[in-house]
N, C-alpha and C. Protein backbone atom coordinates (compact mmCIF):
# COMPACT_ATOMS: atom_id res chain seq x y z
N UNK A 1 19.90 -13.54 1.98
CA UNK A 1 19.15 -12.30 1.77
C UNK A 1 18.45 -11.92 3.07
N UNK A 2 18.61 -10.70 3.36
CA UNK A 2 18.48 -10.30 4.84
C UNK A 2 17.01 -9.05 4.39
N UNK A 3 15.86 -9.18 4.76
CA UNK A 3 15.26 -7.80 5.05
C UNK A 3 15.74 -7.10 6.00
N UNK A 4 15.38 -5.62 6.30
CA UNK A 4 15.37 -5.02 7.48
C UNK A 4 14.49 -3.54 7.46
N UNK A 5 13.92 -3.91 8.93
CA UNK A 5 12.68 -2.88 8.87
C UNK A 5 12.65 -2.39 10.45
N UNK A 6 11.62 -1.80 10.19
CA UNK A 6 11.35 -0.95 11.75
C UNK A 6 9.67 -1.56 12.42
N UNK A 7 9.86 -1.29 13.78
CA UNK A 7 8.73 -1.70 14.53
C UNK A 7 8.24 -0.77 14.91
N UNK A 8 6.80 0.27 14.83
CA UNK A 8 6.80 1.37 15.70
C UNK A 8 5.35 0.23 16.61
N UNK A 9 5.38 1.69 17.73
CA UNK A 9 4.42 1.06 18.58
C UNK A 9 4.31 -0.63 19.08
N UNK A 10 5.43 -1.10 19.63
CA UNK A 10 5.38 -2.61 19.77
C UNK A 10 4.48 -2.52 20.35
N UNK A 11 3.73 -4.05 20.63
CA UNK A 11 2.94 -4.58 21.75
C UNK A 11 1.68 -4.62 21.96
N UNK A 12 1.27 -3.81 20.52
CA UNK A 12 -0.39 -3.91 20.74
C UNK A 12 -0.59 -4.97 20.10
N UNK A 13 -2.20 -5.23 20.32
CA UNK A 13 -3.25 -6.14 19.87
C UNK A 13 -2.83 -6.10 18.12
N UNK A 14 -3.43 -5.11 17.88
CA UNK A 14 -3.35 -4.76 16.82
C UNK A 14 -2.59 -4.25 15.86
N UNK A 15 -2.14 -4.62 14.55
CA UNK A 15 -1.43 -4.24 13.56
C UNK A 15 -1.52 -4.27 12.23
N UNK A 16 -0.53 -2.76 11.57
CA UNK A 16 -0.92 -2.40 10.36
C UNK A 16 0.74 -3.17 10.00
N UNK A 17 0.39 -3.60 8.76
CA UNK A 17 1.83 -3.62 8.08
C UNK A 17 2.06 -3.02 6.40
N UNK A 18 2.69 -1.68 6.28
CA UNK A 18 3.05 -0.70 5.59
C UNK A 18 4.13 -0.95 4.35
N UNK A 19 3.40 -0.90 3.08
CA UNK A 19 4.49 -1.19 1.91
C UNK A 19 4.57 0.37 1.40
N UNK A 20 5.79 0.93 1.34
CA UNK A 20 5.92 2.34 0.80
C UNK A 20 6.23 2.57 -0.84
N UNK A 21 6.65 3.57 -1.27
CA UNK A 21 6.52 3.80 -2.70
C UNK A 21 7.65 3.63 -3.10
N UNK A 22 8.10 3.55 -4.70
CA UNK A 22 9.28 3.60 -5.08
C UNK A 22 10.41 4.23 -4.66
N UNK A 23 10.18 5.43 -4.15
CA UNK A 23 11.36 6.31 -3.60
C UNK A 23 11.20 6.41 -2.24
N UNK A 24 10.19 5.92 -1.46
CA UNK A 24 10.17 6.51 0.00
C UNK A 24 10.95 5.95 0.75
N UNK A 25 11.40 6.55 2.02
CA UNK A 25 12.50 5.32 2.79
C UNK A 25 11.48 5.69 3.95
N UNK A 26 11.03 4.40 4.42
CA UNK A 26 9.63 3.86 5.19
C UNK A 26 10.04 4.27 6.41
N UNK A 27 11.89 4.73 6.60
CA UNK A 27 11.70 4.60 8.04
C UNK A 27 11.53 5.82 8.82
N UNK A 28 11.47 6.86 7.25
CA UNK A 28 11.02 7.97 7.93
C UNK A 28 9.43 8.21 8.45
N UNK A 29 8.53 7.54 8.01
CA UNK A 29 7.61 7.31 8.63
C UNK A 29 7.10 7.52 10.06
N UNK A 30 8.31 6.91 10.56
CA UNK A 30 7.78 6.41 12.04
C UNK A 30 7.58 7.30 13.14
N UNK A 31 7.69 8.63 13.06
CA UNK A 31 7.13 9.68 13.77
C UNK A 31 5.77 9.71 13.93
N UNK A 32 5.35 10.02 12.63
CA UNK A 32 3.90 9.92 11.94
C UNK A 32 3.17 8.84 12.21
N UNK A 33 3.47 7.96 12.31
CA UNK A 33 2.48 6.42 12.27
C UNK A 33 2.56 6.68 14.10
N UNK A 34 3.69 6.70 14.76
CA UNK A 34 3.55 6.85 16.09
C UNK A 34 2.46 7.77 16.71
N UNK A 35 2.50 8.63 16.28
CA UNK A 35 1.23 9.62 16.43
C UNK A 35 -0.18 9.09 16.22
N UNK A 36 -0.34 9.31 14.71
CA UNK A 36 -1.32 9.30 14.24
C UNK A 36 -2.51 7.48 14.78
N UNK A 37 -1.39 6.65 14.80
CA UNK A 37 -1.87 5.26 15.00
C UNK A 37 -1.77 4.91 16.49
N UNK A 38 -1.72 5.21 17.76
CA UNK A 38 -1.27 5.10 18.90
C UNK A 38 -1.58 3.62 19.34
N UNK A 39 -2.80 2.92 18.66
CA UNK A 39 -3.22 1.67 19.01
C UNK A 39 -2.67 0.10 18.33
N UNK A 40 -1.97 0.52 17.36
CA UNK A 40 -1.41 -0.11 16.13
C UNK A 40 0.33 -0.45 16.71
N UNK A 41 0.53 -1.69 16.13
CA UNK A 41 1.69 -1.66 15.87
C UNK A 41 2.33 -1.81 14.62
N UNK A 42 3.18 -1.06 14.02
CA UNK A 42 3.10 -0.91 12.87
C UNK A 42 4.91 -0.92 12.04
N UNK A 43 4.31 -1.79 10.78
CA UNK A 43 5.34 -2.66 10.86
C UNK A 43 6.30 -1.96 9.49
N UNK A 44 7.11 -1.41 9.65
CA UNK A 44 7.60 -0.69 8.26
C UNK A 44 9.12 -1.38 7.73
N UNK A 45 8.82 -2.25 6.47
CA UNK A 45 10.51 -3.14 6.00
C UNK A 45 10.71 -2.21 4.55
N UNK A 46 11.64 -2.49 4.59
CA UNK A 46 12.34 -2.18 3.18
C UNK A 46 12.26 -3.34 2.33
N UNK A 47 11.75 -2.58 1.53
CA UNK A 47 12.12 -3.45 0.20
C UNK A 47 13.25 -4.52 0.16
N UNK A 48 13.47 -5.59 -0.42
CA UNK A 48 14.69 -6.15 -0.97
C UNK A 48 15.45 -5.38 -1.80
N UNK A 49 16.77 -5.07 -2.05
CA UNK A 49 17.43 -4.16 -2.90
C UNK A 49 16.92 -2.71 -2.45
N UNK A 50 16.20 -2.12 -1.84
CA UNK A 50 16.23 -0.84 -1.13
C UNK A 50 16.23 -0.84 0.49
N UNK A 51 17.07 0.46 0.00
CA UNK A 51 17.61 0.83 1.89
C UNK A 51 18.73 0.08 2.46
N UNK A 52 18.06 -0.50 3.77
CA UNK A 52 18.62 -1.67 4.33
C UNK A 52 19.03 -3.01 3.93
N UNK A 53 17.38 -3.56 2.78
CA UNK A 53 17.64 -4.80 2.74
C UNK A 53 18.39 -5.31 1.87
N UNK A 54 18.44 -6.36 1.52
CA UNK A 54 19.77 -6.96 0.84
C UNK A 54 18.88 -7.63 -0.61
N UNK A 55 19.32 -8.25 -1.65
CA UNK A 55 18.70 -8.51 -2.72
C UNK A 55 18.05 -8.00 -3.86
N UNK A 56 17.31 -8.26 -4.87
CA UNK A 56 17.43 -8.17 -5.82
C UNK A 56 15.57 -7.73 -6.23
N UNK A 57 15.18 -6.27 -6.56
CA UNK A 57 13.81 -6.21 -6.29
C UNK A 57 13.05 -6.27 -7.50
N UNK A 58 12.28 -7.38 -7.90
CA UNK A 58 11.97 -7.87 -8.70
C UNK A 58 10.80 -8.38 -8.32
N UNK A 59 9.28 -7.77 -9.16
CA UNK A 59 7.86 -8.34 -8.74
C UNK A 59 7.80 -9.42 -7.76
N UNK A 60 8.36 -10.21 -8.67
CA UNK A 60 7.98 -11.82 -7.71
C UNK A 60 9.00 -12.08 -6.76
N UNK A 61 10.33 -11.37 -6.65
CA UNK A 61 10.50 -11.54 -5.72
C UNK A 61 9.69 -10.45 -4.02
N UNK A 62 9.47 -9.27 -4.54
CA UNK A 62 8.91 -8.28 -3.56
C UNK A 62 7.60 -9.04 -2.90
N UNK A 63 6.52 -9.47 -3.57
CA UNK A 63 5.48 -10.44 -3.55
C UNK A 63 5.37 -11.17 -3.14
N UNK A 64 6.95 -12.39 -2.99
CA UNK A 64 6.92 -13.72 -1.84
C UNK A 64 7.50 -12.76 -0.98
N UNK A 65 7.87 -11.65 -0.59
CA UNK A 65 8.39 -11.32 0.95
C UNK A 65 7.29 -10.73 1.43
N UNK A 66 6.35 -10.18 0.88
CA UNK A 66 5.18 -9.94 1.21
C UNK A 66 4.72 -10.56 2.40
N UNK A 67 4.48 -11.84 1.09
CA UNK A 67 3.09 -12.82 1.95
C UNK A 67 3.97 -13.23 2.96
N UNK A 68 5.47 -13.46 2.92
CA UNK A 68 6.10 -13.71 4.26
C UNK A 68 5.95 -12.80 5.35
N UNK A 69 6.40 -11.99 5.10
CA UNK A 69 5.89 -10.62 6.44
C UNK A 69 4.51 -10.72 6.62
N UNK A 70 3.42 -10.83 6.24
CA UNK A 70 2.23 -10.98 6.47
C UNK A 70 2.01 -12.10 7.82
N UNK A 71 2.21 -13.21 6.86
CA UNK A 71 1.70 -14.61 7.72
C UNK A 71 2.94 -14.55 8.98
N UNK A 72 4.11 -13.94 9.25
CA UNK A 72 4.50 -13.52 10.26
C UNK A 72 4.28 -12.86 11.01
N UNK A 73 3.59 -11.87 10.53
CA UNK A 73 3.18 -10.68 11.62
C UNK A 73 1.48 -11.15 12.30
N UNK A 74 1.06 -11.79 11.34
CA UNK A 74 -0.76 -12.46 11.76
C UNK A 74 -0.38 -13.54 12.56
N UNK A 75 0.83 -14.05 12.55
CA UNK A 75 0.90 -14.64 13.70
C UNK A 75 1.64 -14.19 15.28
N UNK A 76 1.96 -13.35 15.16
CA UNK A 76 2.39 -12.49 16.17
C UNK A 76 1.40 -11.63 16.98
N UNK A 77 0.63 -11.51 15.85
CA UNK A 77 -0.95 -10.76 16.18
C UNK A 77 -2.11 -11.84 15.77
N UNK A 78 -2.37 -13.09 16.77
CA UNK A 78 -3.12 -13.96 16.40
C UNK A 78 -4.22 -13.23 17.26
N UNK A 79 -4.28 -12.64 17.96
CA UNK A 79 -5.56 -11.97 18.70
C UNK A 79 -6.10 -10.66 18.32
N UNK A 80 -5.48 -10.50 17.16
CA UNK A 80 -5.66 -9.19 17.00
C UNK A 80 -6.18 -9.16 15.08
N UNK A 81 -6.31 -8.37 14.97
CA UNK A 81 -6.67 -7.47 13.16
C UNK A 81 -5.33 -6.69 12.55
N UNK A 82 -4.67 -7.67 11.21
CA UNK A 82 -3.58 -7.02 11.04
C UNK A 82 -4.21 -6.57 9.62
N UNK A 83 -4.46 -5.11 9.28
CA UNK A 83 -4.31 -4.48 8.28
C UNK A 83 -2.88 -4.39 7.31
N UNK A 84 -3.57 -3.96 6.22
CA UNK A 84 -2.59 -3.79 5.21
C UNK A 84 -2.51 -2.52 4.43
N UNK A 85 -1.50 -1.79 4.71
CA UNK A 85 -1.68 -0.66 3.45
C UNK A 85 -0.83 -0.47 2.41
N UNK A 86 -0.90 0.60 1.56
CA UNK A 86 0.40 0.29 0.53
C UNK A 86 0.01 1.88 -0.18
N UNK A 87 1.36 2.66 -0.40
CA UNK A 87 1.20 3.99 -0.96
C UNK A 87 2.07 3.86 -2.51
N UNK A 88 1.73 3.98 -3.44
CA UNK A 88 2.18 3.97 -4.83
C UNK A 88 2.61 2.77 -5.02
N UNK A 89 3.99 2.16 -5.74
CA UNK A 89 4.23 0.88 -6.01
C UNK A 89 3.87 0.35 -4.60
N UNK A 90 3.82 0.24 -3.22
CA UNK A 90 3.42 -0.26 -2.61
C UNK A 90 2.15 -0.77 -2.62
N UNK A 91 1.06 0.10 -2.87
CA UNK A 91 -0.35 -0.19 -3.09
C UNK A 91 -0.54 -1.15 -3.73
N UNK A 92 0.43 -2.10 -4.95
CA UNK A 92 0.22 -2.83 -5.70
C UNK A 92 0.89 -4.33 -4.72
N UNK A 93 1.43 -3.80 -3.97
CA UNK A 93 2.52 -5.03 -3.21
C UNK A 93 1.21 -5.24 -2.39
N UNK A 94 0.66 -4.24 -1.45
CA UNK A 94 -0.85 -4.69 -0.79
C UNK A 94 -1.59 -4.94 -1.14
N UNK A 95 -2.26 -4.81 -2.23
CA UNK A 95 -3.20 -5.24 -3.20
C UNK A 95 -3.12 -6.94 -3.10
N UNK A 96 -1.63 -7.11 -3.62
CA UNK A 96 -1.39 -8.54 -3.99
C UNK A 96 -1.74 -9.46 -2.32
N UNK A 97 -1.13 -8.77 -1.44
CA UNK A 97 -1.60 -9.55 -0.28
C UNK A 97 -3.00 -9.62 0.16
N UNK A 98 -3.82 -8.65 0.13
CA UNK A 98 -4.44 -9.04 0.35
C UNK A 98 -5.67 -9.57 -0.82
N UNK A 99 -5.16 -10.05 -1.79
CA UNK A 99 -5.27 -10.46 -3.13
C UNK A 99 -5.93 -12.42 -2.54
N UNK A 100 -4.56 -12.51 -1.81
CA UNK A 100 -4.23 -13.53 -1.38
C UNK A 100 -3.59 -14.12 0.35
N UNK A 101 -4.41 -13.42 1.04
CA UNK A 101 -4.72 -13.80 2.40
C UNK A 101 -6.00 -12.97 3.29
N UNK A 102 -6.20 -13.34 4.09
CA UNK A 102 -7.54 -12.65 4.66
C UNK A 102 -7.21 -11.70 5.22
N UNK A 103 -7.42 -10.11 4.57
CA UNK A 103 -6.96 -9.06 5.30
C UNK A 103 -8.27 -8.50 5.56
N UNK A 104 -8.75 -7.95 7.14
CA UNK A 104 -9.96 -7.31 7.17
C UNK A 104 -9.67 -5.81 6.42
N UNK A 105 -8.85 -5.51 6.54
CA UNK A 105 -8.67 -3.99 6.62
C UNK A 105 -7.65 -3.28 5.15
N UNK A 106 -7.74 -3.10 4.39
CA UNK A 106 -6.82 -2.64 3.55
C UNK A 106 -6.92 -1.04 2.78
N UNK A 107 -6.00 -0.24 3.28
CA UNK A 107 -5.53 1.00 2.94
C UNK A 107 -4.34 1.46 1.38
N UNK A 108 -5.15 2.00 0.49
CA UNK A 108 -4.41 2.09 -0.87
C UNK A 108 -4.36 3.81 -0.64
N UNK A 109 -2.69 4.02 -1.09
CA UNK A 109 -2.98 5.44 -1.30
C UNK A 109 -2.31 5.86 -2.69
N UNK A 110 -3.02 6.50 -3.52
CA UNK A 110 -2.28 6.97 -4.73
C UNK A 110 -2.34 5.33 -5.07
N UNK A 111 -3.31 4.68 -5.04
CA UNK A 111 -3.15 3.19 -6.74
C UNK A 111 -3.42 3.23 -7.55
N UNK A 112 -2.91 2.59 -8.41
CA UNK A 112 -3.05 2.51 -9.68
C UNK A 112 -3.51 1.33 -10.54
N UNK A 113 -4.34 0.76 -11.29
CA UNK A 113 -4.42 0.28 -11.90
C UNK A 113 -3.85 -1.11 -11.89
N UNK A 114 -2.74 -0.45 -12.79
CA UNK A 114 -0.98 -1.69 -13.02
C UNK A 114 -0.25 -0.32 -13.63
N UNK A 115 1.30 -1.37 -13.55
CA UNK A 115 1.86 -0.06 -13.36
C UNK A 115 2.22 0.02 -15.03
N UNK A 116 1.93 -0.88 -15.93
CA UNK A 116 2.11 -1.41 -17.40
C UNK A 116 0.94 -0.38 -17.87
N UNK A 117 0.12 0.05 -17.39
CA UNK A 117 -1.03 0.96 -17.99
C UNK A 117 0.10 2.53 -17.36
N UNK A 118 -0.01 2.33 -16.27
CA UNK A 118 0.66 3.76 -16.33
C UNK A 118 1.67 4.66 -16.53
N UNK A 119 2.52 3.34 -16.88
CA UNK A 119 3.45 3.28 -17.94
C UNK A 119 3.20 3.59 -19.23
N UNK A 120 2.20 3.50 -19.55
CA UNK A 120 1.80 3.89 -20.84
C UNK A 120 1.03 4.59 -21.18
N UNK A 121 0.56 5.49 -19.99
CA UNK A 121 0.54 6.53 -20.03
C UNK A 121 1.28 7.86 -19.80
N UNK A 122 2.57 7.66 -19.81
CA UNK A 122 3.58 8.46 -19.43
C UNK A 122 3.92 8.53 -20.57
N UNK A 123 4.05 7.32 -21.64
CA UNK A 123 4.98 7.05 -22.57
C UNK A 123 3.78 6.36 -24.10
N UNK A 124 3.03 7.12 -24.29
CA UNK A 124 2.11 6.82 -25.74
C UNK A 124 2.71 5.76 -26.74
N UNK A 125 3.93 6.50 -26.83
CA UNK A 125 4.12 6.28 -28.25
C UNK A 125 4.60 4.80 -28.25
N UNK A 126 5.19 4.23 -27.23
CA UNK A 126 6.08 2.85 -26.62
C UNK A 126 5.23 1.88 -26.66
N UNK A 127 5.72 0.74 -26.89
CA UNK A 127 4.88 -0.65 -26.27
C UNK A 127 4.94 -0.74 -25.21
N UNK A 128 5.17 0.20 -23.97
CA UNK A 128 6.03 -0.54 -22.88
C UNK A 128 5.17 -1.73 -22.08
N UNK A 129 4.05 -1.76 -22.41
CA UNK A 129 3.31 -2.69 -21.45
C UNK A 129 3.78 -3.84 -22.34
N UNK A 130 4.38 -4.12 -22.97
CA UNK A 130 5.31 -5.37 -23.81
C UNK A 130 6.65 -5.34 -23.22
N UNK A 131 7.10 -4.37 -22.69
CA UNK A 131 8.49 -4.32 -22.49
C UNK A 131 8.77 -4.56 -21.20
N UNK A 132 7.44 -3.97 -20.13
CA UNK A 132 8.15 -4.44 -18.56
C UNK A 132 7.88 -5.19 -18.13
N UNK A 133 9.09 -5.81 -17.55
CA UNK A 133 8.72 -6.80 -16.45
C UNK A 133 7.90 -6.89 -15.55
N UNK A 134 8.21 -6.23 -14.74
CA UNK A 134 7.10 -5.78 -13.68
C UNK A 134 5.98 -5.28 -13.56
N UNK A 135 4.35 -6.04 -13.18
CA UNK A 135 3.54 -5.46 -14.05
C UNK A 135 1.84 -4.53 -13.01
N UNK A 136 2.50 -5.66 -11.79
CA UNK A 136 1.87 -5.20 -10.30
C UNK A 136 0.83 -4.77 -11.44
N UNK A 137 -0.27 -5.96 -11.47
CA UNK A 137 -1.95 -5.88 -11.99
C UNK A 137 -2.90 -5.68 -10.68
N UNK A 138 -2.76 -4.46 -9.96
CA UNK A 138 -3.86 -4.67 -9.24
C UNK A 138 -5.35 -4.99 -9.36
N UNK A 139 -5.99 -4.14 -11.03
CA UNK A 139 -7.20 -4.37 -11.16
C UNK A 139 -7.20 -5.66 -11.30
N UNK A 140 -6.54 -6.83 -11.76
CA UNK A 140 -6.81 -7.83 -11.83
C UNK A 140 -6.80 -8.54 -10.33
N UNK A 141 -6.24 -8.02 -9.60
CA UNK A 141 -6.38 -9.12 -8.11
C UNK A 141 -7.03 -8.26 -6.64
N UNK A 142 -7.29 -6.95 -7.10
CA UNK A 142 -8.18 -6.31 -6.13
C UNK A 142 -9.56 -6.89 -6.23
N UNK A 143 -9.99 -7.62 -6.71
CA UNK A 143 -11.28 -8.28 -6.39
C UNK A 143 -11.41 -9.33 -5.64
N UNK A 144 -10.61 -9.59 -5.32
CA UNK A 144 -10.30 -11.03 -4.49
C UNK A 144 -10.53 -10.89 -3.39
N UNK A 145 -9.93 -8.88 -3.13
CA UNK A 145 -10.51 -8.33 -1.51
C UNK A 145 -11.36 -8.55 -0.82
N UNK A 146 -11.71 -9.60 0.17
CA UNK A 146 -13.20 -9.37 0.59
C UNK A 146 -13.56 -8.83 1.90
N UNK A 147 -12.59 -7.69 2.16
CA UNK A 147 -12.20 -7.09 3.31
C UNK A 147 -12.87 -5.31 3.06
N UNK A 148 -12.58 -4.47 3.81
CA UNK A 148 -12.87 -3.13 3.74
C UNK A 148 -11.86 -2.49 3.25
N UNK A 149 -12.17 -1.70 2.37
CA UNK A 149 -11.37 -0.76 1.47
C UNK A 149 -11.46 0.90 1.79
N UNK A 150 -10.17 1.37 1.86
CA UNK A 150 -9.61 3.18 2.16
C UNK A 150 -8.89 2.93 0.57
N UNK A 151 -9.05 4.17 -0.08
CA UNK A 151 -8.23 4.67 -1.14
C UNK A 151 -8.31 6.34 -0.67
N UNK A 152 -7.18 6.65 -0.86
CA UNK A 152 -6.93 8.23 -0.70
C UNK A 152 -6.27 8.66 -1.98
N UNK A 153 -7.04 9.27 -2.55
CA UNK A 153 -7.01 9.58 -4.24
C UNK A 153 -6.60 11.32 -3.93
N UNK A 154 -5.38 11.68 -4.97
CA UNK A 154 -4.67 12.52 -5.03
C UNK A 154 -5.21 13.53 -6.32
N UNK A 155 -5.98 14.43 -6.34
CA UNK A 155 -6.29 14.93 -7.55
C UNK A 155 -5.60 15.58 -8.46
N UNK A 156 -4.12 15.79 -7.72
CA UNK A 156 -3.34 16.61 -9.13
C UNK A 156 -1.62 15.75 -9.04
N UNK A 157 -2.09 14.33 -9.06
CA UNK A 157 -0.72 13.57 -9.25
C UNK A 157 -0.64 12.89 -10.94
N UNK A 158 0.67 13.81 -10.75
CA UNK A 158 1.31 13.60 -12.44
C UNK A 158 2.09 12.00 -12.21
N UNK A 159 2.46 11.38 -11.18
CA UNK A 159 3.03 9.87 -10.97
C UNK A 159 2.08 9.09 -11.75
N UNK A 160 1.14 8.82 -10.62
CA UNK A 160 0.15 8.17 -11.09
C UNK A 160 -1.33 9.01 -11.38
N UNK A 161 -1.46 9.15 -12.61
CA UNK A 161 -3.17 9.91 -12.75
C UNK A 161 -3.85 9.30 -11.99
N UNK A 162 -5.17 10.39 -11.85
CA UNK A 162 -6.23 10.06 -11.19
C UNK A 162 -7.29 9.02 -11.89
N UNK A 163 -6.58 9.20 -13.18
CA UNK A 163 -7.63 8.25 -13.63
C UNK A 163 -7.30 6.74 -13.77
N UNK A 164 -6.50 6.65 -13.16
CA UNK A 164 -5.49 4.96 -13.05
C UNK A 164 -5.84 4.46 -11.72
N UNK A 165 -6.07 5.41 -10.73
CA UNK A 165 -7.08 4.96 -9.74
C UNK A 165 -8.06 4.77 -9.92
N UNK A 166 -8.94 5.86 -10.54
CA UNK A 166 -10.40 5.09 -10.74
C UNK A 166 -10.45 4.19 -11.21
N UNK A 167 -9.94 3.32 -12.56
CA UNK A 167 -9.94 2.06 -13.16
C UNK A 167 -9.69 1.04 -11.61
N UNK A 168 -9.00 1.49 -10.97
CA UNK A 168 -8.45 0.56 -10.00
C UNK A 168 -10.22 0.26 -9.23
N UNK A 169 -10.57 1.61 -9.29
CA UNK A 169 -11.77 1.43 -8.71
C UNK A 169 -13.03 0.99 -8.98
N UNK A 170 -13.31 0.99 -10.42
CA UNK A 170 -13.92 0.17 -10.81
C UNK A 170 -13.55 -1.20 -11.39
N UNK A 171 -12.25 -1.58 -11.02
CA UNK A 171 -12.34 -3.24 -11.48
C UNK A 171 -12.74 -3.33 -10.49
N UNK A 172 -12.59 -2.72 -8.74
CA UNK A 172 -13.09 -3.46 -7.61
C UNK A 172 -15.36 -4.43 -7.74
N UNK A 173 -15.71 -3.36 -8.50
CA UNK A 173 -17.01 -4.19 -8.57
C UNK A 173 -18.12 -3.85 -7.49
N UNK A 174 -17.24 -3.21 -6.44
CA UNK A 174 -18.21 -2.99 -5.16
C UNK A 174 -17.52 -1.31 -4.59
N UNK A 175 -18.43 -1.15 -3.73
CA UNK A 175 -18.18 0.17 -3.06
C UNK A 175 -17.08 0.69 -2.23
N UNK A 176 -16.20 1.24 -2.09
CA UNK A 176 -15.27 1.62 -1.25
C UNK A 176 -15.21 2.70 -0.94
N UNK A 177 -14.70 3.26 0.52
CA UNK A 177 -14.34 4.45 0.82
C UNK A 177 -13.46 5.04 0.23
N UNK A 178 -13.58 6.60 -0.22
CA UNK A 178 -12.52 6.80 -1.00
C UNK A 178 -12.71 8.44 -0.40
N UNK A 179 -11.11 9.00 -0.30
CA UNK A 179 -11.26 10.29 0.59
C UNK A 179 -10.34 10.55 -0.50
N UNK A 180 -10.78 12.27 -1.41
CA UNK A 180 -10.49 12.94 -2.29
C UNK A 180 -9.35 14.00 -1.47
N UNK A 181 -8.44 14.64 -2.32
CA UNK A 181 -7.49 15.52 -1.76
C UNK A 181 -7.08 16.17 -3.37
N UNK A 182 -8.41 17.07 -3.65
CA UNK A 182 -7.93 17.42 -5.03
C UNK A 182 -7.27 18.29 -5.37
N UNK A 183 -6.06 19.27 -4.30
CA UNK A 183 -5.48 19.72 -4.46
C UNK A 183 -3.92 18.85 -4.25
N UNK A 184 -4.27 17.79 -3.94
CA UNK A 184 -2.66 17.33 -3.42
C UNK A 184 -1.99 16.60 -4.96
N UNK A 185 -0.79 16.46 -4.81
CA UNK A 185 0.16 15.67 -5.70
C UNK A 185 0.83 14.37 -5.41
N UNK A 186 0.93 13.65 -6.24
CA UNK A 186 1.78 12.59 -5.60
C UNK A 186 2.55 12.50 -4.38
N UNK A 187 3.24 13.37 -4.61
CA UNK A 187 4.66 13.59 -3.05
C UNK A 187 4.02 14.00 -2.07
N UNK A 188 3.36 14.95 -2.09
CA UNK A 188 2.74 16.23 -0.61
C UNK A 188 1.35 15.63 -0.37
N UNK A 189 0.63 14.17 -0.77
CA UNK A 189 0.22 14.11 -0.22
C UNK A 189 -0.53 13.81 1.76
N UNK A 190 0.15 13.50 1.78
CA UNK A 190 0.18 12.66 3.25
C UNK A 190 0.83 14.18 3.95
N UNK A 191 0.94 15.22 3.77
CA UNK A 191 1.52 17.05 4.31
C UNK A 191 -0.05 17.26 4.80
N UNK A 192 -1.34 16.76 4.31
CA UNK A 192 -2.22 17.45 4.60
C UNK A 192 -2.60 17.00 5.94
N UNK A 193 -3.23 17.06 6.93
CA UNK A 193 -3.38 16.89 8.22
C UNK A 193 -4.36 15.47 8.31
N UNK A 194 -5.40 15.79 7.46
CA UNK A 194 -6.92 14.85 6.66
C UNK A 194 -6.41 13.41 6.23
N UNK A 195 -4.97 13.34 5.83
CA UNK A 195 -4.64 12.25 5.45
C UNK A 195 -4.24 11.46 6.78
N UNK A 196 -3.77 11.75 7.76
CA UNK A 196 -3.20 10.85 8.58
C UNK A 196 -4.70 10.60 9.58
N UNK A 197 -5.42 11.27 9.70
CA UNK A 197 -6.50 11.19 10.51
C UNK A 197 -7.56 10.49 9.41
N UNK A 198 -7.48 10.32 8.29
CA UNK A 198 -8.46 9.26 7.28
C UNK A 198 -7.99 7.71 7.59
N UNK A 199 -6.62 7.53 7.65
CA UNK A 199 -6.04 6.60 7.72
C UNK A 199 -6.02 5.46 9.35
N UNK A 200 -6.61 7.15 10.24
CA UNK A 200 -6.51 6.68 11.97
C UNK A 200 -7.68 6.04 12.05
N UNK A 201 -8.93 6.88 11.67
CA UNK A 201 -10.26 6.37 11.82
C UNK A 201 -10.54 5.25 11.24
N UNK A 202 -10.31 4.93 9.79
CA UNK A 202 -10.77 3.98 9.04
C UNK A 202 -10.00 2.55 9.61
N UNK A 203 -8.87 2.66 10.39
CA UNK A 203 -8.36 1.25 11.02
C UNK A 203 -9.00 1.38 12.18
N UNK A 204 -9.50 2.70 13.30
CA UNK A 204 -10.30 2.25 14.21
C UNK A 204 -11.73 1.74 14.01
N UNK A 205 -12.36 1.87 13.16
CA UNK A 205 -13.53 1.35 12.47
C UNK A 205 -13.72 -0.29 12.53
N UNK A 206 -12.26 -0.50 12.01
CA UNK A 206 -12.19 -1.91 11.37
C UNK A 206 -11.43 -2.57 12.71
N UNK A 207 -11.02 -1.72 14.08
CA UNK A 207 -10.46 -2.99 14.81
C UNK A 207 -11.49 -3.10 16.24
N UNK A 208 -13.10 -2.68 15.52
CA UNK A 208 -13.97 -2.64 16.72
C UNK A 208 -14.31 -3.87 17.00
């Protein structure tokens, strides 16, 4: 089983490493992160079973490649601050890392909850939180964070409601930055200009 991903910005001190959403292909990204992040090096893989990589994408398996790309890249950047972010099902893949390793810095955009609640909110009438596998509990392991928190909350996303973030936000227990965009939607968020410059500042903050 082979990942494969992209490197933007080699060579700095510092690095973000980027889990994208169910449908995004990360490597279009890399215009954007080049810009917006100039100090960062920033690390964008595919999924297992999407895109490039090879295998079979399944919670626990997405989760141990995680923490692998992590403790690889923190060691590549032993002098440096490697952030973590994660946009929709990604947010739950970052969550989990830094659930479970020392991330100073962690960026959620559009999270949710778990995805078994918002699943069931799409779908009332279903058991489905009995039925899926996959269950990416962030409220249950976002407390573990003991790092600085960005959420960029989408006010008119039919994916994930707004109100599956806030739960997200109050299992956290403590205060976080949270930058509103209450005209944006799931997809068009990150179109607004505010989003890539929320995302620039809040990692220069954290790699002073």
């Amino acid at each position: 089983m082979v990942l494969r991903g992209w490197v933007v910005n080699p060579g700095r001190r510092d690095a973000l490493l980027y889990f994208g959403g169910n449908a995004e292909s990360v490597e279009g990204n890399r215009e954007a992160f080049t810009r917006a992040l100039p100090s960062h090096t920033v690390y964008l893989v595919a999924y297992r079973g999407y895109g490039a990589s090879d295998g079979e994408p399944t919670e626990t398996h997405l989760l141990a490649d995680a923490l692998a790309l992590h403790d690889d890249i923190a060691k590549r950047h032993a002098g440096g601050h490697v952030a973590v972010a994660g946009r929709s099902l990604g947010s739950g893949v970052a969550t989990f890392v830094a659930a479970e390793r020392r991330v100073p810095t962690l960026v959620l955009v559009t999270p949710f909850d778990s995805l078994a609640a918002v699943a069931q909110a799409h779908y009332p009438m279903f058991p489905v939180g009995l039925l899926l596998r996959d269950r990416y509990d962030s409220a249950l392991r976002l407390p573990r964070h003991q790092g600085r928190l960005l959420v960029l909350r989408a006010g008119q996303d039919q994916v994930v409601p707004p109100a599956h973030t806030d739960g997200l936000l109050k299992a956290l227990g403590r205060p976080a930055q949270v930058v509103e965009f209450p005209a944006a939607g799931h997809d068009d968020l990150s179109l607004d200009p505010a989003y890539w410059s929320a995302i620039g500042d809040f990692l220069a903050m954290g790699a002073d």
